[in-house]
N, C-alpha and C. Protein backbone atom coordinates (compact mmCIF):
# COMPACT_ATOMS: atom_id res chain seq x y z
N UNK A 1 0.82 -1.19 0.00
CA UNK A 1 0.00 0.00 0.00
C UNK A 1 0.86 1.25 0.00
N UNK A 2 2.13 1.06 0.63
CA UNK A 2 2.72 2.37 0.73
C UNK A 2 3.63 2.49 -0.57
N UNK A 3 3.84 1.67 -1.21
CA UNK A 3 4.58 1.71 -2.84
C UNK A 3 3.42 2.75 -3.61
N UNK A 4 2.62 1.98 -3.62
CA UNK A 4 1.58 2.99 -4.81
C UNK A 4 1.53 4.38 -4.03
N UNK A 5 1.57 4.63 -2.87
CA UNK A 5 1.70 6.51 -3.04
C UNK A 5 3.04 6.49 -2.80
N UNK A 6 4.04 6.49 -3.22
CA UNK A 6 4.76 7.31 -3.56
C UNK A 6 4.97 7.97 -4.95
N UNK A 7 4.60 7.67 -5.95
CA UNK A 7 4.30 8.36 -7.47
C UNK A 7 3.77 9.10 -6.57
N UNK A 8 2.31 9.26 -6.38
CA UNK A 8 2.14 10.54 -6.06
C UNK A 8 2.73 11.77 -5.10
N UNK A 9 3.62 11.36 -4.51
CA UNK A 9 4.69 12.26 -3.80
C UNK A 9 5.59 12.66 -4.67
N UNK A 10 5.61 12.57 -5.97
CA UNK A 10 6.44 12.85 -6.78
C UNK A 10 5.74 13.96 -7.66
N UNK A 11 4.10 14.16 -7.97
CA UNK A 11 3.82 15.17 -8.69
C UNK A 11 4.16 16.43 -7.93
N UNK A 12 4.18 17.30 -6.88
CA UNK A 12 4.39 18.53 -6.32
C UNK A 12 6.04 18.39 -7.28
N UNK A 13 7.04 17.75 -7.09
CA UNK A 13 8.47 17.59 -8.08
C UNK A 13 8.25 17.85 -8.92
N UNK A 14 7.24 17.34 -10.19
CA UNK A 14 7.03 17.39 -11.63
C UNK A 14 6.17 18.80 -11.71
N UNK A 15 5.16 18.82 -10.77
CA UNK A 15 5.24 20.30 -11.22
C UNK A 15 5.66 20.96 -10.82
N UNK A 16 6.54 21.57 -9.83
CA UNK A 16 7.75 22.23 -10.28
C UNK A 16 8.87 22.50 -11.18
N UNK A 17 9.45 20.96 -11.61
CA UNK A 17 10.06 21.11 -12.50
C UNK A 17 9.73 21.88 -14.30
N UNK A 18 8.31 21.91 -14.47
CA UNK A 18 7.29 22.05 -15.33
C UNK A 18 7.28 23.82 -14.85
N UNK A 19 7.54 23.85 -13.95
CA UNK A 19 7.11 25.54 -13.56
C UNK A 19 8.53 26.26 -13.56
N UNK A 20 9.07 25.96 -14.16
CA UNK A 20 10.96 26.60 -14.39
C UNK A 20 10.95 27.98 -15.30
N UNK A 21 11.98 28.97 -14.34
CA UNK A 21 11.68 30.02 -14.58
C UNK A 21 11.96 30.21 -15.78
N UNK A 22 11.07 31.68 -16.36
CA UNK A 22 11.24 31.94 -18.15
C UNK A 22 12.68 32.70 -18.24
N UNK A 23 12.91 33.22 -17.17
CA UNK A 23 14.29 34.36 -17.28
C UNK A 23 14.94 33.88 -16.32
N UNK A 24 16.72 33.80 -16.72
CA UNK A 24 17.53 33.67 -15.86
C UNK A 24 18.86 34.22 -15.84
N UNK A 25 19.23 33.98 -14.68
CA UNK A 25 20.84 35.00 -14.92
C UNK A 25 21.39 34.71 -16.46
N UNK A 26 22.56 35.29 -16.62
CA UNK A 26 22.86 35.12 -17.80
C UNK A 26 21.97 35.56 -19.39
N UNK A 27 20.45 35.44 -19.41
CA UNK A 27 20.40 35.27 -20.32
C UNK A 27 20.07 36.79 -21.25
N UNK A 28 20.06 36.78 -21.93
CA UNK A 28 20.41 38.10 -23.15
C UNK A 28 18.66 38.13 -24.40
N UNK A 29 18.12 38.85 -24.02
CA UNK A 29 16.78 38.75 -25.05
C UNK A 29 17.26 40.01 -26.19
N UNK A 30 16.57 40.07 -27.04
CA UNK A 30 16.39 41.18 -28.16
C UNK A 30 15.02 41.15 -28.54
N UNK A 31 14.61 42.35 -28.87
CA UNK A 31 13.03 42.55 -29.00
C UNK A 31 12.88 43.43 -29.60
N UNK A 32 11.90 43.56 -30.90
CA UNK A 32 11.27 44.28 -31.63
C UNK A 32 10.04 44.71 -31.46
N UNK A 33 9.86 46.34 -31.47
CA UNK A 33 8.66 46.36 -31.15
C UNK A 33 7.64 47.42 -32.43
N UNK A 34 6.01 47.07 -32.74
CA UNK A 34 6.07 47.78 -33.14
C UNK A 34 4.67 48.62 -33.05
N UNK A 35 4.60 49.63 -32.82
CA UNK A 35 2.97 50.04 -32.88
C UNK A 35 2.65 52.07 -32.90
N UNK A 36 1.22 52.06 -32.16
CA UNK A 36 1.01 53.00 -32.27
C UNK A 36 1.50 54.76 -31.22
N UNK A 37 2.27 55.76 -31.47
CA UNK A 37 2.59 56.74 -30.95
C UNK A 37 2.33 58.00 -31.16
N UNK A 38 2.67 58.81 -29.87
CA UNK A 38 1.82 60.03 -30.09
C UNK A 38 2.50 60.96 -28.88
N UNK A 39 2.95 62.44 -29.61
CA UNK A 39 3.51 63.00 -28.51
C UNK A 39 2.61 64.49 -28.23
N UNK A 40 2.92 64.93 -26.83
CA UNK A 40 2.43 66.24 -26.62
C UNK A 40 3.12 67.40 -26.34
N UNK A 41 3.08 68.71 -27.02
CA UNK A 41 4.48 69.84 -27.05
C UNK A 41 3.32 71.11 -27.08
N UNK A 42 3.59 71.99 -25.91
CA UNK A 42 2.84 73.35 -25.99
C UNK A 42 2.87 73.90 -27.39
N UNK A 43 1.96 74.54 -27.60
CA UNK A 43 1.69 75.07 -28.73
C UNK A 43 2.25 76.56 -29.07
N UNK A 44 1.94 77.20 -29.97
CA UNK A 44 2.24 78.83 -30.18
C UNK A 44 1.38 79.52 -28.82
N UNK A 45 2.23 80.92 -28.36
CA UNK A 45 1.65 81.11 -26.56
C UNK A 45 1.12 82.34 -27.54
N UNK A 46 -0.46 83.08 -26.99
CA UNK A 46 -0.78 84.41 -27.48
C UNK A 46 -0.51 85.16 -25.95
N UNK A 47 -0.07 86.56 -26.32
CA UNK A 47 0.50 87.46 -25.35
C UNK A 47 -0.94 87.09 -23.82
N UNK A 48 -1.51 86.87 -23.73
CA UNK A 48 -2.25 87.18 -22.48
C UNK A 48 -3.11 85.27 -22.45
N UNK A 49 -2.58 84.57 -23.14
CA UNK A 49 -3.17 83.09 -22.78
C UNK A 49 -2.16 82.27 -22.59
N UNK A 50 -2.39 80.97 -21.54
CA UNK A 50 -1.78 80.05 -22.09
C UNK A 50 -1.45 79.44 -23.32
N UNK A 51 -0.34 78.45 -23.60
CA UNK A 51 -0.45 78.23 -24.82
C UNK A 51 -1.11 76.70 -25.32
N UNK A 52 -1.81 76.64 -25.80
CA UNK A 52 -2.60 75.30 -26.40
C UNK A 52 -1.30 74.19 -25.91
N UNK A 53 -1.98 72.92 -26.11
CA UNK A 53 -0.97 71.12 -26.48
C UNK A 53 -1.30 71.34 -27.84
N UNK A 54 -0.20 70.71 -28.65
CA UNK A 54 -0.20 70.02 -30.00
C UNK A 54 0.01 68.84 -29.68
N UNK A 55 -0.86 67.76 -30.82
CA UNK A 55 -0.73 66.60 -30.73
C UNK A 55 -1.05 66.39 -32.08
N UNK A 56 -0.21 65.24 -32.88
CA UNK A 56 -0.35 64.72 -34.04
C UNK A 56 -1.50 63.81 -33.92
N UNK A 57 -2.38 63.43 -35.32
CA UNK A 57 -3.12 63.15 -35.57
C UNK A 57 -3.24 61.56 -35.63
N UNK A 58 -2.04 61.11 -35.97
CA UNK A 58 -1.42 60.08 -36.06
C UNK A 58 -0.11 59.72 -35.72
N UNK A 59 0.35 58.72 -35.20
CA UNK A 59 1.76 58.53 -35.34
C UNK A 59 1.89 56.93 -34.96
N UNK A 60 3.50 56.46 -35.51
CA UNK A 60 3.61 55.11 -35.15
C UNK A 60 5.20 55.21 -34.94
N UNK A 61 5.55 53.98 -34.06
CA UNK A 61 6.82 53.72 -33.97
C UNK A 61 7.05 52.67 -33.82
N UNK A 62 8.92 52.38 -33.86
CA UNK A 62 9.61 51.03 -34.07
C UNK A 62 10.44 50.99 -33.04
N UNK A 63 10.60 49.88 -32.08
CA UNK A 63 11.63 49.87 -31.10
C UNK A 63 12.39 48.44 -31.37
N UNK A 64 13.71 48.71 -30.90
CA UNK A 64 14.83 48.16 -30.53
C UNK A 64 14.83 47.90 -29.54
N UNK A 65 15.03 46.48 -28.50
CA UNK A 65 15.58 46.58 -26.99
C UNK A 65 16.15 45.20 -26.90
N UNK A 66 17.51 45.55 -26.18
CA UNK A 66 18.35 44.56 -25.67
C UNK A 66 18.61 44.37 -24.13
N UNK A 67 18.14 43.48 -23.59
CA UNK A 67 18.08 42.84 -22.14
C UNK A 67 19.14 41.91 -21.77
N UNK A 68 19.51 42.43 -20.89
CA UNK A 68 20.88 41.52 -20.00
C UNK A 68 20.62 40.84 -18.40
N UNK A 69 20.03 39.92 -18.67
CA UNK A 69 19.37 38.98 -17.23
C UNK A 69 20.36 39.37 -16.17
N UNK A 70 20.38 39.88 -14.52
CA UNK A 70 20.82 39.59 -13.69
C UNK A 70 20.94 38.81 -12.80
N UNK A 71 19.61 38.14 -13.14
CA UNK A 71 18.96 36.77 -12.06
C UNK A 71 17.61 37.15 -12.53
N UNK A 72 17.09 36.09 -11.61
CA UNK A 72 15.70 36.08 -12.73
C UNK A 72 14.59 36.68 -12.75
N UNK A 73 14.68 37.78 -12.12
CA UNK A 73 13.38 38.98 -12.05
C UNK A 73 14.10 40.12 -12.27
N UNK A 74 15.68 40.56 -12.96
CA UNK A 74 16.09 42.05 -12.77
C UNK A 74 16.60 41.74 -13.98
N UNK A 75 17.06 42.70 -14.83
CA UNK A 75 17.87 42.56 -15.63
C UNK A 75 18.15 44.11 -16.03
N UNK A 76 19.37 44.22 -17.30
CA UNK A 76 19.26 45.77 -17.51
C UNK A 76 19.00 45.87 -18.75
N UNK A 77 18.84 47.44 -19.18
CA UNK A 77 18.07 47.29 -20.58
C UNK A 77 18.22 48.26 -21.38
N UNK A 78 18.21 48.46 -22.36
CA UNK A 78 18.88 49.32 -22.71
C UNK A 78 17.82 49.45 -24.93
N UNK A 79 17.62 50.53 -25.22
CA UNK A 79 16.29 50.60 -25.97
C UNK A 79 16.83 51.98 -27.05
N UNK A 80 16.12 51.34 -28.44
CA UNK A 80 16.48 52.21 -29.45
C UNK A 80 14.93 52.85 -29.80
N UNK A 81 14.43 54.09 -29.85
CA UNK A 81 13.02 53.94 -30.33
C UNK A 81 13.18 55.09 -31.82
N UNK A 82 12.22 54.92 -32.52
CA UNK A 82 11.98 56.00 -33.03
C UNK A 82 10.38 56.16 -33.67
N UNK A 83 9.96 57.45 -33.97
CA UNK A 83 8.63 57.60 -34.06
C UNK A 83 8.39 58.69 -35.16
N UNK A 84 7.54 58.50 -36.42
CA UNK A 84 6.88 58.90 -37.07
C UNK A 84 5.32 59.42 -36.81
N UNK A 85 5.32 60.84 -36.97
CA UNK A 85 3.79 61.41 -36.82
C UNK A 85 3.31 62.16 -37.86
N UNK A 86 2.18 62.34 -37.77
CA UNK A 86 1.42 63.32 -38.74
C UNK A 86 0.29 63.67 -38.22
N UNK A 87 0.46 65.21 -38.44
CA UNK A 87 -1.01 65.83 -38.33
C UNK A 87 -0.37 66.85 -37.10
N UNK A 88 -1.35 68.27 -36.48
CA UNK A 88 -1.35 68.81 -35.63
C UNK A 88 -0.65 70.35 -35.94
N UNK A 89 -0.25 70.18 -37.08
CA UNK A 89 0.69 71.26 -37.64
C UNK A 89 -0.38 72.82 -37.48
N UNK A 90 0.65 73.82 -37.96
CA UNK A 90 0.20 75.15 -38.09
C UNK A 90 -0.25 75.49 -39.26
N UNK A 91 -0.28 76.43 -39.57
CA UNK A 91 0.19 76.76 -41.25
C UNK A 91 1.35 77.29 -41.10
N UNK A 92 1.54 76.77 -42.78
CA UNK A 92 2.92 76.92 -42.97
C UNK A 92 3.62 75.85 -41.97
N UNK A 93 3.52 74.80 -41.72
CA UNK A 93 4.17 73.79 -40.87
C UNK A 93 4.19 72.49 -41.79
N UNK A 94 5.22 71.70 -42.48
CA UNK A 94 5.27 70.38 -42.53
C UNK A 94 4.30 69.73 -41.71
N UNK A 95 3.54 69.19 -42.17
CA UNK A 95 2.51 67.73 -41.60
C UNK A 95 3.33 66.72 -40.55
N UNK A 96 4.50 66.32 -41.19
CA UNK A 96 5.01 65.29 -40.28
C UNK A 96 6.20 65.41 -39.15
N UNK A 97 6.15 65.21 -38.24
CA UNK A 97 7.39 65.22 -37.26
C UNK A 97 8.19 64.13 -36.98
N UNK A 98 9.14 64.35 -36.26
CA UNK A 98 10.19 63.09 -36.08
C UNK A 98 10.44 62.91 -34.65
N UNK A 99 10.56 61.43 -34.32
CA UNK A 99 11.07 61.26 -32.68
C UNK A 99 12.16 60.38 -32.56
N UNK A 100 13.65 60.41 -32.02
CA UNK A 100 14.57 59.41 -32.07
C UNK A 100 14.80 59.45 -30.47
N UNK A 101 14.50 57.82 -29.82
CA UNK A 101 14.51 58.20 -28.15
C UNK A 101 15.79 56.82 -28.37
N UNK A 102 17.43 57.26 -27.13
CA UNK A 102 17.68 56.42 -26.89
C UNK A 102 17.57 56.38 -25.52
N UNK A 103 17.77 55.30 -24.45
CA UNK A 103 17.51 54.93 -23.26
C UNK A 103 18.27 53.75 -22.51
N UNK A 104 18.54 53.78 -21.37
CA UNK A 104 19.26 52.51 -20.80
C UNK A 104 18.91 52.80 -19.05
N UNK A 105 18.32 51.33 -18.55
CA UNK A 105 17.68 51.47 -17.39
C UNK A 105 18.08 50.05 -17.21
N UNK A 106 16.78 49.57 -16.34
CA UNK A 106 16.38 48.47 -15.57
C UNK A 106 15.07 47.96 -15.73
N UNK A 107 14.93 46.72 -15.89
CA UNK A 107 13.43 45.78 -15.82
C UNK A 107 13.25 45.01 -15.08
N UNK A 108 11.73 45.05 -14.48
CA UNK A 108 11.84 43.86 -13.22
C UNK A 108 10.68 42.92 -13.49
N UNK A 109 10.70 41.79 -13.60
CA UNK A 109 9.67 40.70 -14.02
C UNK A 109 8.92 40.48 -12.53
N UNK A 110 7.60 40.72 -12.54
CA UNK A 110 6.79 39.65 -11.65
C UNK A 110 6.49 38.38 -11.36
N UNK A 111 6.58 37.91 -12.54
CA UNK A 111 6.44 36.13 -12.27
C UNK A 111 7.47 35.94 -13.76
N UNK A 112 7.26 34.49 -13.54
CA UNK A 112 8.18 33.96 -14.22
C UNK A 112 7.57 32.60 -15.19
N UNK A 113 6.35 33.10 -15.63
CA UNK A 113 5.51 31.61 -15.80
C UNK A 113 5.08 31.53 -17.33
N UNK A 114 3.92 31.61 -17.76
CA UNK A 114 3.88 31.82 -19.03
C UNK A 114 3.66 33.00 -19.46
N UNK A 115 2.64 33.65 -18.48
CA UNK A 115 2.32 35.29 -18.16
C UNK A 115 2.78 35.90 -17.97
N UNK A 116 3.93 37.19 -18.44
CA UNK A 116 5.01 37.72 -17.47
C UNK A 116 5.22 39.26 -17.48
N UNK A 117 4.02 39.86 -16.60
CA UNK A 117 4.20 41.22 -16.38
C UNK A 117 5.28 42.14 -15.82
N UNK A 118 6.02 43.02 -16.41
CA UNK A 118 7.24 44.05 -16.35
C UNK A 118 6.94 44.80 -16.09
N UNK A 119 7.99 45.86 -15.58
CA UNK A 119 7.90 47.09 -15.43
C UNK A 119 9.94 47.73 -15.83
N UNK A 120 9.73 48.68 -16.22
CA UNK A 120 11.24 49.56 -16.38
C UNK A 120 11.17 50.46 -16.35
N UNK A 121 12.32 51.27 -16.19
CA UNK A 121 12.73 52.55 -16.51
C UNK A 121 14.12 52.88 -16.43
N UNK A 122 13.83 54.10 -17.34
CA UNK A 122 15.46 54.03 -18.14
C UNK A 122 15.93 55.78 -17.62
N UNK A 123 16.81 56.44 -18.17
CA UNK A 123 17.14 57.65 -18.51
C UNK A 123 17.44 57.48 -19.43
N UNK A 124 17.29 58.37 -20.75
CA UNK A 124 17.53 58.80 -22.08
C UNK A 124 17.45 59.83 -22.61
N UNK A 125 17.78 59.55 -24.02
CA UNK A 125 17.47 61.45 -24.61
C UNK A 125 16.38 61.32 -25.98
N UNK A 126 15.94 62.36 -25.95
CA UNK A 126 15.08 62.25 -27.45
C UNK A 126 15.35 63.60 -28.00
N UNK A 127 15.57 63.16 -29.56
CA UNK A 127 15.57 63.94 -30.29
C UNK A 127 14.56 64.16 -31.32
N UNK A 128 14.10 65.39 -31.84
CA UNK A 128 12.65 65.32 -32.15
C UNK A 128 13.13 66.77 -33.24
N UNK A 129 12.29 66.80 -34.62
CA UNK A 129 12.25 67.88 -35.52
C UNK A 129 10.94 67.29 -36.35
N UNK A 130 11.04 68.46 -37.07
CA UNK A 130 9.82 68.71 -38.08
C UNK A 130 8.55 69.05 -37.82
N UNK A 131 7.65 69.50 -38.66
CA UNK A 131 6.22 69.79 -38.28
C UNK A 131 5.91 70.59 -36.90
N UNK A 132 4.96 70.38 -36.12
CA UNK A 132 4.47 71.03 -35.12
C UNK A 132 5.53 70.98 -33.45
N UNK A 133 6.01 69.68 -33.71
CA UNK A 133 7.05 69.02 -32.55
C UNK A 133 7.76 70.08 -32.44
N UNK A 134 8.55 70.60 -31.43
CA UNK A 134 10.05 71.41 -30.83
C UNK A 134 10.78 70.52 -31.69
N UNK A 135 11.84 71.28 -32.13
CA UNK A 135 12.77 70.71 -32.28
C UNK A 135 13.96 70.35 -31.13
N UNK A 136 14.50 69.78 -31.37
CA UNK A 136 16.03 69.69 -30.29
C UNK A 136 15.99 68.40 -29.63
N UNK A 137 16.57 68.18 -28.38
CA UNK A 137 17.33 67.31 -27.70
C UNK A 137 17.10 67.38 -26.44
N UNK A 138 16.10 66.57 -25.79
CA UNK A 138 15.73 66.72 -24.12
C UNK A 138 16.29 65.44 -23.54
N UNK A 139 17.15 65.52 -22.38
CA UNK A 139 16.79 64.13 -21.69
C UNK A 139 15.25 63.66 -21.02
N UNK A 140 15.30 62.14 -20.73
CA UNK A 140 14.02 62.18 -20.64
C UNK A 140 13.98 60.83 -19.48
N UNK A 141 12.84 60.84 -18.44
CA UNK A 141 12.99 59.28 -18.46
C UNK A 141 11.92 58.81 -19.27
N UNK A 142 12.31 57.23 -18.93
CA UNK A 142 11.53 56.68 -20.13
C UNK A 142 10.59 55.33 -18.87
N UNK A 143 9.23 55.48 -18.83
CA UNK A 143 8.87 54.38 -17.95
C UNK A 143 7.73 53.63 -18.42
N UNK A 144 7.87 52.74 -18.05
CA UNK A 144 7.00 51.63 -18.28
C UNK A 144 6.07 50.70 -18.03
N UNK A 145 5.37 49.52 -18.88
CA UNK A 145 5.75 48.39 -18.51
C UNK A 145 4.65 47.36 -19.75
N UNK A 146 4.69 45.91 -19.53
CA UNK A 146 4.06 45.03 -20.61
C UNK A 146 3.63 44.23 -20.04
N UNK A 147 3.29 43.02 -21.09
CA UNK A 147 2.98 41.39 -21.05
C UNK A 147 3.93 41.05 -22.03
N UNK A 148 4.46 39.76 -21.30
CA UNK A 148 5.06 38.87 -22.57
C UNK A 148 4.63 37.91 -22.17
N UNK A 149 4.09 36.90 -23.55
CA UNK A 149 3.44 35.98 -23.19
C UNK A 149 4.52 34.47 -23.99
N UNK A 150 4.86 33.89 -22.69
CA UNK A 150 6.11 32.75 -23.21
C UNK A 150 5.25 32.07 -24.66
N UNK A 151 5.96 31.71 -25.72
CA UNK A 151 5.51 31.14 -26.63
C UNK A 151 6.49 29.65 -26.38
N UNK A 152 7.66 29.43 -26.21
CA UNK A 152 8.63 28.91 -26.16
C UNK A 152 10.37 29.51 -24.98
N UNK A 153 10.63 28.05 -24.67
CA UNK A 153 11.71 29.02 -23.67
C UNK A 153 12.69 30.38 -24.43
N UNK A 154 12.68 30.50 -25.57
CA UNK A 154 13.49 31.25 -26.44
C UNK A 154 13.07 32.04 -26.89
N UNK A 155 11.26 31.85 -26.63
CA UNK A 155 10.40 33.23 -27.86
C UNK A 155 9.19 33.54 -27.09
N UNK A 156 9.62 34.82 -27.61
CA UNK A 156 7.84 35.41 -26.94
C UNK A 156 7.15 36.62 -27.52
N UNK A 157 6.41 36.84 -27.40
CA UNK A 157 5.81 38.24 -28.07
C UNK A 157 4.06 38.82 -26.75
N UNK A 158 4.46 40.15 -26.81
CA UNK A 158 3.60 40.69 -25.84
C UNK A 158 3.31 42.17 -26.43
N UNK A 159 2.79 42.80 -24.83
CA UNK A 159 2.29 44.37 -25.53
C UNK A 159 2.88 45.12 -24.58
N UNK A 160 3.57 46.57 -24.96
CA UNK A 160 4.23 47.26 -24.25
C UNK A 160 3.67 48.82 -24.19
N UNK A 161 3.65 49.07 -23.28
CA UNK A 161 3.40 50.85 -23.26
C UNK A 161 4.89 51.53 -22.60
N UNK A 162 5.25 52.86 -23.04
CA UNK A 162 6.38 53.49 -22.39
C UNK A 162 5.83 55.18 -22.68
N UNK A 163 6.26 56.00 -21.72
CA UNK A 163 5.99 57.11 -21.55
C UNK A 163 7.47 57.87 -21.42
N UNK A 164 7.68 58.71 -22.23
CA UNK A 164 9.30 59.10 -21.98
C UNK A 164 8.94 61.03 -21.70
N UNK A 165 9.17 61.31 -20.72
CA UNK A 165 9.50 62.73 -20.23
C UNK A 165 10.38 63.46 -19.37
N UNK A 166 10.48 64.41 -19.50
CA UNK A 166 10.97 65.06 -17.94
C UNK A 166 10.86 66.38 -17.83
N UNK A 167 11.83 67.35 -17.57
CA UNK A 167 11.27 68.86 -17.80
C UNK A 167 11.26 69.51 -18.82
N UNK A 168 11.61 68.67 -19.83
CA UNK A 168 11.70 69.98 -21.44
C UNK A 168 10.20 69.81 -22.08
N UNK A 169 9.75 70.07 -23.11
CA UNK A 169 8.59 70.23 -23.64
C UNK A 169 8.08 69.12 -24.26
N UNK A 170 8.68 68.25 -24.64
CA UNK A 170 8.13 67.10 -24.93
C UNK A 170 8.20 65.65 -24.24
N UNK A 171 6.68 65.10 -24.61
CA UNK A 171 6.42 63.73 -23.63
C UNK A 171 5.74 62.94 -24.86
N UNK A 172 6.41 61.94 -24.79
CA UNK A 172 5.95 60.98 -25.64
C UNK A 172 5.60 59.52 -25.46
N UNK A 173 4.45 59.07 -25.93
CA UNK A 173 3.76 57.69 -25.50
C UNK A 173 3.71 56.66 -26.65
N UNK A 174 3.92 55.30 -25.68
CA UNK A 174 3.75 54.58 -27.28
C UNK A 174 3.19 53.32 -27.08
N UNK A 175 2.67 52.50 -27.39
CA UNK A 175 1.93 51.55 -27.09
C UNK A 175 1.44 50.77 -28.27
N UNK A 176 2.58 49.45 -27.89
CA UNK A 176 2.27 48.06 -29.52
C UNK A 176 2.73 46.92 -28.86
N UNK A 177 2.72 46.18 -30.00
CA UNK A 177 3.18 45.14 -29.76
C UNK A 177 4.72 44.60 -29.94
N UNK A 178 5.21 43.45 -29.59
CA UNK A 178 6.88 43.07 -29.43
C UNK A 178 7.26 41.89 -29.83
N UNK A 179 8.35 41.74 -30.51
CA UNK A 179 8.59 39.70 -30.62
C UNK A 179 9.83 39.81 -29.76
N UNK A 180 10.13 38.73 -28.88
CA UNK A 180 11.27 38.41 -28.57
C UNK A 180 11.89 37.42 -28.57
N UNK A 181 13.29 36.97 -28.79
CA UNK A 181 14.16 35.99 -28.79
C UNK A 181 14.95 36.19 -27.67
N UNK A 182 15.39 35.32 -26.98
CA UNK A 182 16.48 35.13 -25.84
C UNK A 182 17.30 33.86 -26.16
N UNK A 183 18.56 34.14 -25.53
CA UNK A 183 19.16 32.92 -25.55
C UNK A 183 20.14 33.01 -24.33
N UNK A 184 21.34 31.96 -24.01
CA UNK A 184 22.24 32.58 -23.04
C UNK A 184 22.02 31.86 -21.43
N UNK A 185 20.74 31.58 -21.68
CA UNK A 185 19.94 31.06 -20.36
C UNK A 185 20.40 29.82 -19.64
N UNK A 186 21.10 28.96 -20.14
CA UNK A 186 22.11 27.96 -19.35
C UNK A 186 23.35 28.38 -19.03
């Protein structure tokens, strides 16, 4: 009688072993991201009013990000973005503006399962011209966070939002989707 339960003293083992974390020291992801963005920059000031927000009508962007596991809920991170808009202009203003954000921070995973909600933040700079946007060069932070949803120990794809500001005139939001590859993890 006592042979036959022991198999079952063995499932709490199997599922654990079955529950092995998605991120671990060592390992190195890269991720593409891509979706919809949109920034906000005071407008022309009239002598006795505040001055309006401009906001494009449209915009989209493409991100870059490379992750360096510390153990298996921290890692560091480090992110290429850039962003295409249209719309919001003056007259006499080009239609479209430009956003180039780089950034390098920290990410911290909540679980480690198939579900795996993040959070980061970085310091960076963005550079921004054309159309209605300021032009120039602000530092910014950049904060966050997503889902990645494990497809495989090596691949995943989720949805990310990031908000990049600080005291200069522009704040910019972006929110899509991501593929990722990792490797490195043994």
């Amino acid at each position: 009688m006592a042979w036959t339960a022991r198999p079952l003293l063995l499932l709490p083992v199997i599922g654990l072993a079955r529950a092995t974390p998605a991120h671990a020291e060592g390992e190195r992801a890269l991720s593409v991201g891509l979706g919809w963005a949109t920034f906000s920059t005071p407008g022309p000031q009239n002598a006795q009013m505040e001055p309006t927000t401009v906001n494009p009508d449209v915009g989209g962007a493409l991100t870059v990000t490379y992750e360096q596991a510390l153990g298996s809920d921290f890692s560091l991170r480090g992110e290429v973005a850039g962003g295409l808009f249209y719309g919001g202009q003056q007259k006499d203003q080009s239609a479209y503006s430009y956003a180039g954000l780089v950034d390098a921070g920290a990410v911290f995973r909540f679980d480690v399962l198939k579900y795996v909600p993040y959070a980061f933040g970085g310091i960076g700079v963005v550079e921004t011209t054309g159309g209605p946007i300021l032009g120039g060069t602000n530092f910014v932070l950049a904060v966050g966070g997503g889902l990645d949803v494990l497809v495989s120990r090596s691949r995943s794809w989720g949805l990310e939002g990031r908000l990049a500001s600080f005291g200069g005139d522009v704040t910019i939001f972006t929110l899509g989707l991501r593929a990722t590859t990792r490797w490195g993890y043994f």
